[in-house]
N, C-alpha and C. Protein backbone atom coordinates (compact mmCIF):
# COMPACT_ATOMS: atom_id res chain seq x y z
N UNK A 1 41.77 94.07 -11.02
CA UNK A 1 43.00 93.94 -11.81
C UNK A 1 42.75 94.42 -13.23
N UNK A 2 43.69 95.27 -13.76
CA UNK A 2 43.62 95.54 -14.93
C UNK A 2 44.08 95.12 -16.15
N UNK A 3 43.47 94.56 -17.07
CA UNK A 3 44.00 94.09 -17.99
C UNK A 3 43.97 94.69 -19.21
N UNK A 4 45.18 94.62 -19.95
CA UNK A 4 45.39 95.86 -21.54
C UNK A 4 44.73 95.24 -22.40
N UNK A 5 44.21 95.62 -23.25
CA UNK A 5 43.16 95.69 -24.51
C UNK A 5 44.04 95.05 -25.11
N UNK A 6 45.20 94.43 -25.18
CA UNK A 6 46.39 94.26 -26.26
C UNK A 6 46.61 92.49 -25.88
N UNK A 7 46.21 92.65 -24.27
CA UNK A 7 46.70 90.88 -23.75
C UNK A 7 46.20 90.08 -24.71
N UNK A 8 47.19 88.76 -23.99
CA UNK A 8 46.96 87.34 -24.48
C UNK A 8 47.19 86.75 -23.52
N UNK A 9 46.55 85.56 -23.52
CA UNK A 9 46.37 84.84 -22.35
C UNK A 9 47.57 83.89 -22.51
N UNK A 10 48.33 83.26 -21.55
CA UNK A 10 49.36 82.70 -21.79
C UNK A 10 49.18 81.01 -20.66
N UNK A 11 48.25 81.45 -19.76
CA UNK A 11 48.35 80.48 -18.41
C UNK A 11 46.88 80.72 -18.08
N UNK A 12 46.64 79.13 -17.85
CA UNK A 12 44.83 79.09 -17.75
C UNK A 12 44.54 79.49 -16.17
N UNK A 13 43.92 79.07 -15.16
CA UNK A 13 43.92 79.33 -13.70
C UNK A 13 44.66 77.83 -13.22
N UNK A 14 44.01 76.40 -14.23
CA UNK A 14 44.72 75.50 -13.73
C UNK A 14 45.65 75.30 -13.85
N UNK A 15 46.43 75.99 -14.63
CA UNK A 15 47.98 76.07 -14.80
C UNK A 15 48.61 76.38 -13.85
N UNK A 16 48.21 77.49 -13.64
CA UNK A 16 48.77 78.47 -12.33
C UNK A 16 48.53 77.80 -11.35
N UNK A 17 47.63 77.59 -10.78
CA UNK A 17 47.07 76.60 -9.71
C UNK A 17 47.83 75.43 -9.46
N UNK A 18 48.22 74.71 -10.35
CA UNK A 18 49.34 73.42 -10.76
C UNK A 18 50.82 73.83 -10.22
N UNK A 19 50.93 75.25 -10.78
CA UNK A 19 52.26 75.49 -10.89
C UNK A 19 52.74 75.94 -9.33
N UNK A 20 52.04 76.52 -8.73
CA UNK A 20 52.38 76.82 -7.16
C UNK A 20 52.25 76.04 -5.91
N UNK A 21 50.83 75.13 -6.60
CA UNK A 21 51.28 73.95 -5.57
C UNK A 21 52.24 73.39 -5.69
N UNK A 22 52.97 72.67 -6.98
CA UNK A 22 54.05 72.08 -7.52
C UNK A 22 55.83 73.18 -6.68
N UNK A 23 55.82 74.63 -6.47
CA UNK A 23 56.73 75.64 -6.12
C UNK A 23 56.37 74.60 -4.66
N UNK A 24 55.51 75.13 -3.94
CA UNK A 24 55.11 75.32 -2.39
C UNK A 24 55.63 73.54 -2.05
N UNK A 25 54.69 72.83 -2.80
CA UNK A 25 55.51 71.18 -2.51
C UNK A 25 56.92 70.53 -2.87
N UNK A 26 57.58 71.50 -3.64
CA UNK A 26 59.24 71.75 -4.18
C UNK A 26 59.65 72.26 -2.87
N UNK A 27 59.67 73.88 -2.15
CA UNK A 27 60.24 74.03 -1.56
C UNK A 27 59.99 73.29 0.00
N UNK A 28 58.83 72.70 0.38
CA UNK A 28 58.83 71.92 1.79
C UNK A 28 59.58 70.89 1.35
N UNK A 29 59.79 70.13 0.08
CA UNK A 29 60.29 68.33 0.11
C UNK A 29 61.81 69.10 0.19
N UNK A 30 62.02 70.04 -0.16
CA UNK A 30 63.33 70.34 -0.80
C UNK A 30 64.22 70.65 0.57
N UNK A 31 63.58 71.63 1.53
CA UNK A 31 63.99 72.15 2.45
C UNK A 31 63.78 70.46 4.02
N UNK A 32 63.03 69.79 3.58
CA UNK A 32 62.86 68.48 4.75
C UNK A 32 64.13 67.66 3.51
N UNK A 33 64.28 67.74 3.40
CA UNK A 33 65.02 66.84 2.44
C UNK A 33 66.73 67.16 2.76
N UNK A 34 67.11 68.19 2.68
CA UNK A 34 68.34 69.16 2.72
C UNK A 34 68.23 68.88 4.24
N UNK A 35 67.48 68.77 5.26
CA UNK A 35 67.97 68.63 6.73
C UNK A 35 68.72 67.28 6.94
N UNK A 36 68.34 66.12 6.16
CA UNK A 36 68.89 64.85 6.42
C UNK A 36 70.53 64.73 5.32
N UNK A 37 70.45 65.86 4.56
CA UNK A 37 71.98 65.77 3.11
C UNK A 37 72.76 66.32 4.02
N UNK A 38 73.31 67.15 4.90
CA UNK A 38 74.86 67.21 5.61
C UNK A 38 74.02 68.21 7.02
N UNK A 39 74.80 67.23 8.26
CA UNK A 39 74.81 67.18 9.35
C UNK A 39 74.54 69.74 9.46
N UNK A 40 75.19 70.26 8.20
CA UNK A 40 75.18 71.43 9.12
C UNK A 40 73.68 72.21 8.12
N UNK A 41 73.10 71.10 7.67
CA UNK A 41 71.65 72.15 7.46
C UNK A 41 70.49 71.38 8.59
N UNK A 42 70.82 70.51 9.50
CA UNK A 42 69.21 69.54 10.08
C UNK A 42 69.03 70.95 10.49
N UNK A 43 69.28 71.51 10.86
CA UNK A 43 68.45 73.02 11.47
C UNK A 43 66.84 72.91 11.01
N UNK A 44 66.74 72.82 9.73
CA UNK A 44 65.39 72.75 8.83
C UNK A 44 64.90 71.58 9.39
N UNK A 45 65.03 70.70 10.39
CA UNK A 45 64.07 69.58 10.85
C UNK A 45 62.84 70.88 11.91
N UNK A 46 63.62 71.96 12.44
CA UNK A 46 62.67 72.62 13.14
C UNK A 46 61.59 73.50 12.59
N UNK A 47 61.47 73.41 11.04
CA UNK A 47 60.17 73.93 10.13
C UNK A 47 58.93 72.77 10.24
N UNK A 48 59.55 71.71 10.20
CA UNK A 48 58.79 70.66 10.47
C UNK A 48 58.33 70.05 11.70
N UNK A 49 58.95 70.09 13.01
CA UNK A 49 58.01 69.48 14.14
C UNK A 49 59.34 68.72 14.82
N UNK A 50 60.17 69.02 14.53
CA UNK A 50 61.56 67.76 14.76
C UNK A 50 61.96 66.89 13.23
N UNK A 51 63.37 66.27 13.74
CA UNK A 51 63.77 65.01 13.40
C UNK A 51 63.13 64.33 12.70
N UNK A 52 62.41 63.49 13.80
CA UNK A 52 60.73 62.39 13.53
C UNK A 52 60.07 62.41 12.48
N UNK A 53 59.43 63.57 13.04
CA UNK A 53 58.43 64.07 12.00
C UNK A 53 58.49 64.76 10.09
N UNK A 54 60.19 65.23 10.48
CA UNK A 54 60.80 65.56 8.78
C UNK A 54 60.92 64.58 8.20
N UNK A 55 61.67 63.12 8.64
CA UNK A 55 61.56 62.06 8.15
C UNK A 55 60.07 61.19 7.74
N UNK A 56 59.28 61.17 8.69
CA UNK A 56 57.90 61.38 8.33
C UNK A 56 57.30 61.75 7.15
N UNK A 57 57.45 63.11 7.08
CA UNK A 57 56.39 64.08 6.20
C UNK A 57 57.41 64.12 4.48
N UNK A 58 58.86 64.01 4.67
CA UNK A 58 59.19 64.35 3.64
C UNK A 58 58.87 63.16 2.35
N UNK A 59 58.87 61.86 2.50
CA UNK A 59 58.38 60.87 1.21
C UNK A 59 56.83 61.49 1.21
N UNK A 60 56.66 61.77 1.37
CA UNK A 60 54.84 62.30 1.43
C UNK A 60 54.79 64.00 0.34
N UNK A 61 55.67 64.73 1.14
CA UNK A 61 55.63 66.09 0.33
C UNK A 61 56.46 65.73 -1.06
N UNK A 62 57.60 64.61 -0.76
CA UNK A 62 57.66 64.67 -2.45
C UNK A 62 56.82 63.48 -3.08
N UNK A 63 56.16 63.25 -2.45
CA UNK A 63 55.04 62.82 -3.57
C UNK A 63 53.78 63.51 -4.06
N UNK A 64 53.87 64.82 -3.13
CA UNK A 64 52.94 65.65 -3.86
C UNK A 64 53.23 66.64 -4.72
N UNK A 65 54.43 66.43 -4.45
CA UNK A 65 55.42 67.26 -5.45
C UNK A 65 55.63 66.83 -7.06
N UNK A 66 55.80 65.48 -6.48
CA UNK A 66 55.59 64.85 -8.11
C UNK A 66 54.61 64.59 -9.04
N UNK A 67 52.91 64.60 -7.90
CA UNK A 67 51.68 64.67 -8.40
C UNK A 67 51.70 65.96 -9.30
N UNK A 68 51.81 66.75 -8.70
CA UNK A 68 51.40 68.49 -9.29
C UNK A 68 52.45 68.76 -10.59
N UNK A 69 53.78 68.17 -10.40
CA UNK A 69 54.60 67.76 -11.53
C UNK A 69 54.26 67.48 -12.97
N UNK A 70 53.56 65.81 -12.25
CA UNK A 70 52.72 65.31 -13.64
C UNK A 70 51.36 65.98 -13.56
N UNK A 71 51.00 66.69 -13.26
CA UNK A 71 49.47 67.10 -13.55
C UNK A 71 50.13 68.22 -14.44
N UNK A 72 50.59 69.17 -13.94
CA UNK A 72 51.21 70.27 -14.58
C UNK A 72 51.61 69.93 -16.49
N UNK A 73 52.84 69.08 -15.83
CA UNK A 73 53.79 68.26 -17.48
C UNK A 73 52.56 67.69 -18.06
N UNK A 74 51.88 67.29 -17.80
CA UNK A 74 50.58 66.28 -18.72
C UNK A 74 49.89 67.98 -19.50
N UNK A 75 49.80 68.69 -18.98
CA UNK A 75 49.07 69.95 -19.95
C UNK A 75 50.05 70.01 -20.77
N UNK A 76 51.27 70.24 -20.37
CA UNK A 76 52.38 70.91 -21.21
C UNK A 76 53.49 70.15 -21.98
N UNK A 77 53.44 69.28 -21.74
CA UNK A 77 54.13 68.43 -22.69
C UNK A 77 54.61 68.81 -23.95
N UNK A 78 53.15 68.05 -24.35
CA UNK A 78 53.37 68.30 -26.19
C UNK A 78 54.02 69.67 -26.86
N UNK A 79 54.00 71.03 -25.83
CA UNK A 79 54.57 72.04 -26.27
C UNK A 79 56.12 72.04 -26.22
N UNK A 80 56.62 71.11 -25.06
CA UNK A 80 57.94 70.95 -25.27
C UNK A 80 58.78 69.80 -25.92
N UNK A 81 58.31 69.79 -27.05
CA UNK A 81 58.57 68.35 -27.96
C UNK A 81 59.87 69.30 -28.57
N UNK A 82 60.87 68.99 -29.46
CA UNK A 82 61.93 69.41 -29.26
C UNK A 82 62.12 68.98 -31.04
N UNK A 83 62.35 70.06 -31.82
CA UNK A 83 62.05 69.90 -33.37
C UNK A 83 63.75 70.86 -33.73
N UNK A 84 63.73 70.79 -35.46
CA UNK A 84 65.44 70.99 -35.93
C UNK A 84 64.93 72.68 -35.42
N UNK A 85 64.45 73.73 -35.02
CA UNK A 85 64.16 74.71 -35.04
C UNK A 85 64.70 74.80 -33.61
N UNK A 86 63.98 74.08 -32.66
CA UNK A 86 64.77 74.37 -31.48
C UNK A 86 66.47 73.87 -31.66
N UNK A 87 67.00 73.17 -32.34
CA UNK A 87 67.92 72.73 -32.14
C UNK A 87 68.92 73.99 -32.89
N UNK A 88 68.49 74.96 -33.78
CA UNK A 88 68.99 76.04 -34.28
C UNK A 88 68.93 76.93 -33.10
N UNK A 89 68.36 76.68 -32.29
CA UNK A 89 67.88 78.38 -31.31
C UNK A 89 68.93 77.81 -30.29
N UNK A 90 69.66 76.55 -30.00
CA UNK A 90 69.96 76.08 -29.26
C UNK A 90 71.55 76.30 -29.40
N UNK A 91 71.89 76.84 -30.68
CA UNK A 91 73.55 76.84 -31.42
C UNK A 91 73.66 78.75 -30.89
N UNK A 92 71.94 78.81 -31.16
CA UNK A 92 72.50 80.47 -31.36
C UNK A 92 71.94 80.75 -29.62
N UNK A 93 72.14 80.16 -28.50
CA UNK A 93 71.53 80.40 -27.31
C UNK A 93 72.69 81.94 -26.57
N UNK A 94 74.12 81.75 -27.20
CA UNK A 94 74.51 82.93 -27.00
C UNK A 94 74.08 83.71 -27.47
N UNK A 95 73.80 84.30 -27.95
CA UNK A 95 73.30 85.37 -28.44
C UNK A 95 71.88 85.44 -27.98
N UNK A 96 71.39 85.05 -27.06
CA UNK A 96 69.91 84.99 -26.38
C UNK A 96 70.51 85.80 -24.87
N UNK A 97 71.23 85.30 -24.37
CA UNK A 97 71.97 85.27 -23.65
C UNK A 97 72.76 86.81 -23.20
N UNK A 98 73.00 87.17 -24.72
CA UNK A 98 73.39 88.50 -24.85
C UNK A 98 72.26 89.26 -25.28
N UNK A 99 70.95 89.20 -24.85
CA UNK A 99 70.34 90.20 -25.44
C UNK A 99 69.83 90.47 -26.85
N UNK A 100 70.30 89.74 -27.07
CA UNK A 100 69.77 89.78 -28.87
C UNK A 100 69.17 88.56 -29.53
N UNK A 101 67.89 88.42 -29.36
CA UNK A 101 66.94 87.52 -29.57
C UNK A 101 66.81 87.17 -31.29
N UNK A 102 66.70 88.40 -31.15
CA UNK A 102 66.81 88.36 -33.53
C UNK A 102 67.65 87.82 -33.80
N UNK A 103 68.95 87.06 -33.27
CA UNK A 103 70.04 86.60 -33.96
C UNK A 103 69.25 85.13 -34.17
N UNK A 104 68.59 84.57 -33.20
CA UNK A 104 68.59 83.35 -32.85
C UNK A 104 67.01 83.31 -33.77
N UNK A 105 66.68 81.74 -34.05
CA UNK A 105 65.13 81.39 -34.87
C UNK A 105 64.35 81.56 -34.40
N UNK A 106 63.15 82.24 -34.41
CA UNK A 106 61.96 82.46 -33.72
C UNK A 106 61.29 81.36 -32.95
N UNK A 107 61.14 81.88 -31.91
CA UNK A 107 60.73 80.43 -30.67
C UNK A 107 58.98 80.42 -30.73
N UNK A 108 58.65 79.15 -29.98
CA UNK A 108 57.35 79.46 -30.29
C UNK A 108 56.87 79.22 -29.02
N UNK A 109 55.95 78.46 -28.40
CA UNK A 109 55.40 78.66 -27.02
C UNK A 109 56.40 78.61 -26.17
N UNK A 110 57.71 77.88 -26.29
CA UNK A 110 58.58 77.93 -25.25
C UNK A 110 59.74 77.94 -26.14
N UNK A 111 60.76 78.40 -25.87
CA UNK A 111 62.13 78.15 -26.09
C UNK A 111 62.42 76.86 -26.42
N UNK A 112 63.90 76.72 -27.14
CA UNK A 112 64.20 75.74 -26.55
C UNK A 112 65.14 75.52 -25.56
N UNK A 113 65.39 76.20 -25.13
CA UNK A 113 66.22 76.19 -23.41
C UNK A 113 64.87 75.93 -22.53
N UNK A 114 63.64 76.23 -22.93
CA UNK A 114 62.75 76.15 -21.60
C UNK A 114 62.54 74.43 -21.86
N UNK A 115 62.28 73.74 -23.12
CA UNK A 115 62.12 73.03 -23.57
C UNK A 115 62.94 71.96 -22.31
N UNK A 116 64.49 72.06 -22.95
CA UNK A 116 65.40 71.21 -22.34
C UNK A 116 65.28 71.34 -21.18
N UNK A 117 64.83 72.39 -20.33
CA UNK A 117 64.54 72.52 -18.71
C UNK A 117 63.60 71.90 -18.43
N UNK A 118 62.62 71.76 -19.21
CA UNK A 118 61.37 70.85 -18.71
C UNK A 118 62.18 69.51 -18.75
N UNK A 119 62.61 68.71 -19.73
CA UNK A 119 63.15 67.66 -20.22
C UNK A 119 63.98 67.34 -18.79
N UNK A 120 64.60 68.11 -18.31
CA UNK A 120 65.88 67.67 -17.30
C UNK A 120 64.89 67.69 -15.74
N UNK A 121 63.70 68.29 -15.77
CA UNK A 121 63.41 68.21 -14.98
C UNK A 121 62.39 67.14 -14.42
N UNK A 122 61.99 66.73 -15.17
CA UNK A 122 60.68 65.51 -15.45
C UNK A 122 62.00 64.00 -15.15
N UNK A 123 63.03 64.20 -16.01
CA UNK A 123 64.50 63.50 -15.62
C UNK A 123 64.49 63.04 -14.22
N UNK A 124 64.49 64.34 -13.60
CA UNK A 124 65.29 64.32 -12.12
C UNK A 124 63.96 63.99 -11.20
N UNK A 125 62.76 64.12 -11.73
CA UNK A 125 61.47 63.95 -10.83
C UNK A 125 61.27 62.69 -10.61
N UNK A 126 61.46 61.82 -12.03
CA UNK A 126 61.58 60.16 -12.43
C UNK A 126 63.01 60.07 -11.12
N UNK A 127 63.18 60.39 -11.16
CA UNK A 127 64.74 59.53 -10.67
C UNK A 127 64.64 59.91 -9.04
N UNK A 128 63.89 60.91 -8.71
CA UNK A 128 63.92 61.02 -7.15
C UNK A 128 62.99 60.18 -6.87
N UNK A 129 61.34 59.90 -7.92
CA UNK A 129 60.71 59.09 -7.50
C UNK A 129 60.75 57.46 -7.28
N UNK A 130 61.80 57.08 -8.07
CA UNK A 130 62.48 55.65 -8.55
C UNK A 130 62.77 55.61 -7.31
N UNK A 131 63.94 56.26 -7.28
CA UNK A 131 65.26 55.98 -5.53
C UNK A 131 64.26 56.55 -4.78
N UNK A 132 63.59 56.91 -4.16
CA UNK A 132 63.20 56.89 -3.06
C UNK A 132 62.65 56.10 -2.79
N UNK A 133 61.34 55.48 -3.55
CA UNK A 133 60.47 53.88 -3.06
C UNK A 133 61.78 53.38 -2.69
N UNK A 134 63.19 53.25 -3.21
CA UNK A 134 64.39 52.04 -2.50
C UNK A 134 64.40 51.67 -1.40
N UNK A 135 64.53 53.02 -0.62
CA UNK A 135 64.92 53.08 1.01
C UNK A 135 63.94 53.69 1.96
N UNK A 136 62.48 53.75 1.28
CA UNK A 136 61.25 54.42 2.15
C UNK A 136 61.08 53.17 2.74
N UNK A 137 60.94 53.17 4.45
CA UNK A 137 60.73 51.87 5.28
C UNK A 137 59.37 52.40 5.57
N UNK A 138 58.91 50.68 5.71
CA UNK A 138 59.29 49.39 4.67
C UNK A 138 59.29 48.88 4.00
N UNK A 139 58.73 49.59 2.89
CA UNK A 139 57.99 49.38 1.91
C UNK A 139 59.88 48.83 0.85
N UNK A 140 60.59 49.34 1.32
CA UNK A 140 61.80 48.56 0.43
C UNK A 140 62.62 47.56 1.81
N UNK A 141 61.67 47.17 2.59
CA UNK A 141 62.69 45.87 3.41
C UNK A 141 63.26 45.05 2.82
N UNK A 142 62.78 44.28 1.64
CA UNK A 142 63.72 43.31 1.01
C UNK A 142 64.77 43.25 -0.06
N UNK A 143 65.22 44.73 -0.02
CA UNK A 143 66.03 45.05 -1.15
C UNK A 143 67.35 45.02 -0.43
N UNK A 144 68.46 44.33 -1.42
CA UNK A 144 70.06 44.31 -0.71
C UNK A 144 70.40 45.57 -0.34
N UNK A 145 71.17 45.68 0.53
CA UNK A 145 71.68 46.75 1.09
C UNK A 145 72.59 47.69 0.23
N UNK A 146 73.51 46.98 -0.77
CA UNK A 146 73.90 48.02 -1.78
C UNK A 146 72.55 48.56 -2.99
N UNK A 147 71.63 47.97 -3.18
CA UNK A 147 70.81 48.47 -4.21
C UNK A 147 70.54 50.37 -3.42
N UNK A 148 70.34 49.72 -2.08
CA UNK A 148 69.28 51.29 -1.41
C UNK A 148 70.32 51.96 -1.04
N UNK A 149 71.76 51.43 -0.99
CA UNK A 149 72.55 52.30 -0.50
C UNK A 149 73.03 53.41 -2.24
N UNK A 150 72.91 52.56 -3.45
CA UNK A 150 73.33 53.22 -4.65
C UNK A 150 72.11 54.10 -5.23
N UNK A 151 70.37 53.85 -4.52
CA UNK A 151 69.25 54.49 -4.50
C UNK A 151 69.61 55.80 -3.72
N UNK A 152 70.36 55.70 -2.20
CA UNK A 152 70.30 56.92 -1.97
C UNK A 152 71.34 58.07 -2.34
N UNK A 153 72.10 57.85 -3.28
CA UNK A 153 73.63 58.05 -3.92
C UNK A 153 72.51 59.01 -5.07
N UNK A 154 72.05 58.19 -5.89
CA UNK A 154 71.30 58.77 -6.76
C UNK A 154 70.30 59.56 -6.56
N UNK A 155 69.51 59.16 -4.93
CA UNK A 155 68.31 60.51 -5.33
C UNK A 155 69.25 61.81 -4.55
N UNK A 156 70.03 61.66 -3.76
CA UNK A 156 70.40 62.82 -3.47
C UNK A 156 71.11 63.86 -4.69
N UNK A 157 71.90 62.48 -5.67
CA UNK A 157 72.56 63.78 -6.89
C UNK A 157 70.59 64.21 -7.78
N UNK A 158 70.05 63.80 -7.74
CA UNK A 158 68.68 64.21 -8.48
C UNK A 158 68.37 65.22 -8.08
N UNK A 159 68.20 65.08 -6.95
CA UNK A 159 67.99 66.63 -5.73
C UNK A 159 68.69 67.62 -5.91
N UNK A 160 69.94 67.35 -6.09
CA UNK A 160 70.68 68.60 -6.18
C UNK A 160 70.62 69.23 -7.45
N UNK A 161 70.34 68.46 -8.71
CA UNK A 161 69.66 68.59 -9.73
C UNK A 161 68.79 69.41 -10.35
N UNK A 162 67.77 68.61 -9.09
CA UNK A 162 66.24 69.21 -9.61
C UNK A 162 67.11 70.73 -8.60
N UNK A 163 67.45 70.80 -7.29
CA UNK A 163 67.10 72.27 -6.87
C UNK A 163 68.06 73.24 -7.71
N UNK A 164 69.31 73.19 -8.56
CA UNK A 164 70.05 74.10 -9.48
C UNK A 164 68.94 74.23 -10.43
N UNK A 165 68.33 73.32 -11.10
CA UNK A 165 67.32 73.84 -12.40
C UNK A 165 66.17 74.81 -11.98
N UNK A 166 65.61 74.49 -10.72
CA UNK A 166 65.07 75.25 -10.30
C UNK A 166 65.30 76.74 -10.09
N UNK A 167 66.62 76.64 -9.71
CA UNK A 167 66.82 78.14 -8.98
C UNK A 167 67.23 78.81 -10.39
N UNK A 168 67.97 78.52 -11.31
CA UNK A 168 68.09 78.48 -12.59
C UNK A 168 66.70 79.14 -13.31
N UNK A 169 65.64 78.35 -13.38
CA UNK A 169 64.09 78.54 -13.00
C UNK A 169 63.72 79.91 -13.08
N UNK A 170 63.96 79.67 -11.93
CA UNK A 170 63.76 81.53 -10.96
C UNK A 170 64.29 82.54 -11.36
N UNK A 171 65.56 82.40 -11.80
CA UNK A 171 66.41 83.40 -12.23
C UNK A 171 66.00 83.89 -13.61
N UNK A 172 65.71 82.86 -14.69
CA UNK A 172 65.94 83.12 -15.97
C UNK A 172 64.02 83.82 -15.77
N UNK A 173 63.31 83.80 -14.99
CA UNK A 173 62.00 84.06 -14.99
C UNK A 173 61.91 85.61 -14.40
N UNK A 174 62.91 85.98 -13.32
CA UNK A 174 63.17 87.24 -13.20
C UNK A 174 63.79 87.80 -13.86
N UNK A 175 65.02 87.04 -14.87
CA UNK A 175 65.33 88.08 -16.26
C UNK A 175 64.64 88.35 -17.15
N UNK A 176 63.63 87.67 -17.38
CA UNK A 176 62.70 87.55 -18.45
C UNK A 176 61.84 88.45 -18.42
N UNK A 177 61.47 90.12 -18.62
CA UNK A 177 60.42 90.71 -17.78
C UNK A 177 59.49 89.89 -18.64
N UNK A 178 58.20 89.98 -17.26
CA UNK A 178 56.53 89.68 -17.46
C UNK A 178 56.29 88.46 -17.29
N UNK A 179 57.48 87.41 -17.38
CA UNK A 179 57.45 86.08 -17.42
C UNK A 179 56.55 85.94 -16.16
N UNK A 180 57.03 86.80 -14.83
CA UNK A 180 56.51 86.13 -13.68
C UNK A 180 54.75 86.65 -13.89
N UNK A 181 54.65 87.95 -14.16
CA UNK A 181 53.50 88.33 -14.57
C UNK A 181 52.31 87.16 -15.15
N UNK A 182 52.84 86.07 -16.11
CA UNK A 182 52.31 85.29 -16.85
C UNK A 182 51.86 84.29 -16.16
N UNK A 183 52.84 83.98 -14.90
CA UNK A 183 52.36 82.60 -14.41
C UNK A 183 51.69 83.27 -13.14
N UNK A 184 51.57 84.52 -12.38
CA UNK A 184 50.72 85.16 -11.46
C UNK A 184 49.02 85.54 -11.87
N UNK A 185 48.89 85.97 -13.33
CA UNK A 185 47.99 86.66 -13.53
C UNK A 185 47.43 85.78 -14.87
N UNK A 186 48.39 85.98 -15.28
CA UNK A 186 48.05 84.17 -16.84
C UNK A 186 47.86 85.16 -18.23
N UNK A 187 48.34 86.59 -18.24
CA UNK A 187 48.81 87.13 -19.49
C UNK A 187 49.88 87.67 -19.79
N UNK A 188 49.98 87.72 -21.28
CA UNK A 188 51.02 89.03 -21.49
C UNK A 188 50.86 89.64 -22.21
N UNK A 189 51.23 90.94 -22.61
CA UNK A 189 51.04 91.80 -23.64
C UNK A 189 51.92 91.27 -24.92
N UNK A 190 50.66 91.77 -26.18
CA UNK A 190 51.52 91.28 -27.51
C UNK A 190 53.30 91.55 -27.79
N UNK A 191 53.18 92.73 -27.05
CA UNK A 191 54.50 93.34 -27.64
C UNK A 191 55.57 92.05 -27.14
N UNK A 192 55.19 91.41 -25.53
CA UNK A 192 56.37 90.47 -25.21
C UNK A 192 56.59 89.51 -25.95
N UNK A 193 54.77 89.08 -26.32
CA UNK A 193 54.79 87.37 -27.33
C UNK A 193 55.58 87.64 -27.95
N UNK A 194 55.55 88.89 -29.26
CA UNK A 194 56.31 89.07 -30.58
C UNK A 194 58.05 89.50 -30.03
N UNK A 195 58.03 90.08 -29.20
CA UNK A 195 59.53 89.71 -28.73
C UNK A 195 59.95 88.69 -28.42
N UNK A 196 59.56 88.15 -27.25
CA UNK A 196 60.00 86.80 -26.81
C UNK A 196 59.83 85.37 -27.24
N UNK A 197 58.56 85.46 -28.14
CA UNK A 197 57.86 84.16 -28.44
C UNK A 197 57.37 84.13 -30.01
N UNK A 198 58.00 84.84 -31.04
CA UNK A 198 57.53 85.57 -31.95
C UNK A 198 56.62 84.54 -32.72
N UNK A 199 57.24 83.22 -32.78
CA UNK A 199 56.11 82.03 -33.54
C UNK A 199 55.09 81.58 -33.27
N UNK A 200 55.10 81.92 -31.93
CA UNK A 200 54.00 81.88 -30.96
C UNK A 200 52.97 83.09 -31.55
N UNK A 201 53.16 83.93 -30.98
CA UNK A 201 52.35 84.94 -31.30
C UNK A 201 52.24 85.40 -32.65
N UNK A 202 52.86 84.57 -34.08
CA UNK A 202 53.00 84.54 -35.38
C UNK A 202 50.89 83.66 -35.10
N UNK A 203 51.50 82.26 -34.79
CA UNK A 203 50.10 81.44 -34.58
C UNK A 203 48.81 81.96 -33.79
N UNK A 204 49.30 83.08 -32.69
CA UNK A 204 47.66 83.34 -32.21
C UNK A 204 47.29 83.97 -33.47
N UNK A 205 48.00 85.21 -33.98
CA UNK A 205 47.68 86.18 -34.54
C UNK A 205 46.44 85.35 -35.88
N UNK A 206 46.94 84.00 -36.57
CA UNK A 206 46.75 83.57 -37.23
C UNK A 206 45.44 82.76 -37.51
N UNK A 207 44.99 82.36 -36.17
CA UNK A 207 44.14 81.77 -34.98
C UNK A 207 42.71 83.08 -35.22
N UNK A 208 43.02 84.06 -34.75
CA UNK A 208 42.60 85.61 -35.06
C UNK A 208 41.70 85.62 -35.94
């Protein structure tokens, strides 16, 4: 693999490593999960082994889903702490939107749209992990029947949640050129930092 004389490293190996188990354990909980939410997707019980066995495996895959979550968020956190700078980039997000990045305040390791995506998503991870212990048998046998019935009300809106931010995710990562580059290979060239990330790459330079 070739790398330009110009890179910066953006994503360590355990990042990356974090981040695809975290994809790969998103889309099995997501897809065993969606077979039991309306009678015309169970189709997806047959990725899994049957019925049985989706019910089975799925409290399990999202709990490894949520491991790789917090292993992941525990590196990255502190970068998405949320200061009056993001909250300026956040007025001028049209104009991000349209292509024109210079209108808006110079971002620094992340946006703050990536910021608030982390934020909503750590949200919805807490809240699928809450409601689900409700109604995982048996480990919730002694809970009233409306508590697990308003547990499963809630993790299903979480779900639907977490999978729009996600795909959301995906999208804004294929508009983004190199973004995907970054989390495949773990660089990018200066020219993107200082476009895309300019405070960012204000601080490596500085670092230098």
């Amino acid at each position: 693999m070739h790398i330009p004389h110009d890179a910066i490293q953006r994503y360590t190996y355990i990042d990356r490593a974090w981040h695809w188990l975290l994809a790969l354990f998103f889309f099995l909980a997501a897809l065993s999960g969606l077979a039991f939410f309306h009678p015309s997707l169970f189709f997806f019980v047959h990725l899994f082994g049957g019925g049985t066995w989706s019910r089975i495996l799925h409290p399990f895959l999202g709990l490894g889903m949520f491991f790789f979550f917090a292993a992941l968020g525990f590196r990255m956190w502190h970068h998405n702490l949320i200061d009056a700078n993001d909250r300026r980039w956040l007025m001028a997000a049209h104009h991000v939107m349209a292509g024109h990045e210079e209108r808006a305040p110079p971002a620094g390791r992340y946006n703050a749209g990536q910021k608030v995506l982390f934020w909503l998503l750590t949200l919805c991870m807490l809240g699928l992990l809450v409601t689900g212990f409700c109604f995982w048998r048996p480990l919730a046998d002694g809970l009233p029947i409306e508590v697990v019935r308003l547990a499963t009300l809630l993790h299903a809106a979480c779900a639907v949640g977490l999978i729009l931010l996600v795909m959301g995710h995906i999208y804004m990562s294929y508009w983004t050129r190199e973004s995907i580059r970054a989390m495949t290979q773990g660089w990018v060239t200066r020219r993107w930092a200082k476009s895309n990330h300019p405070a960012w790459y204000d601080e490596i330079e500085r670092k230098r």
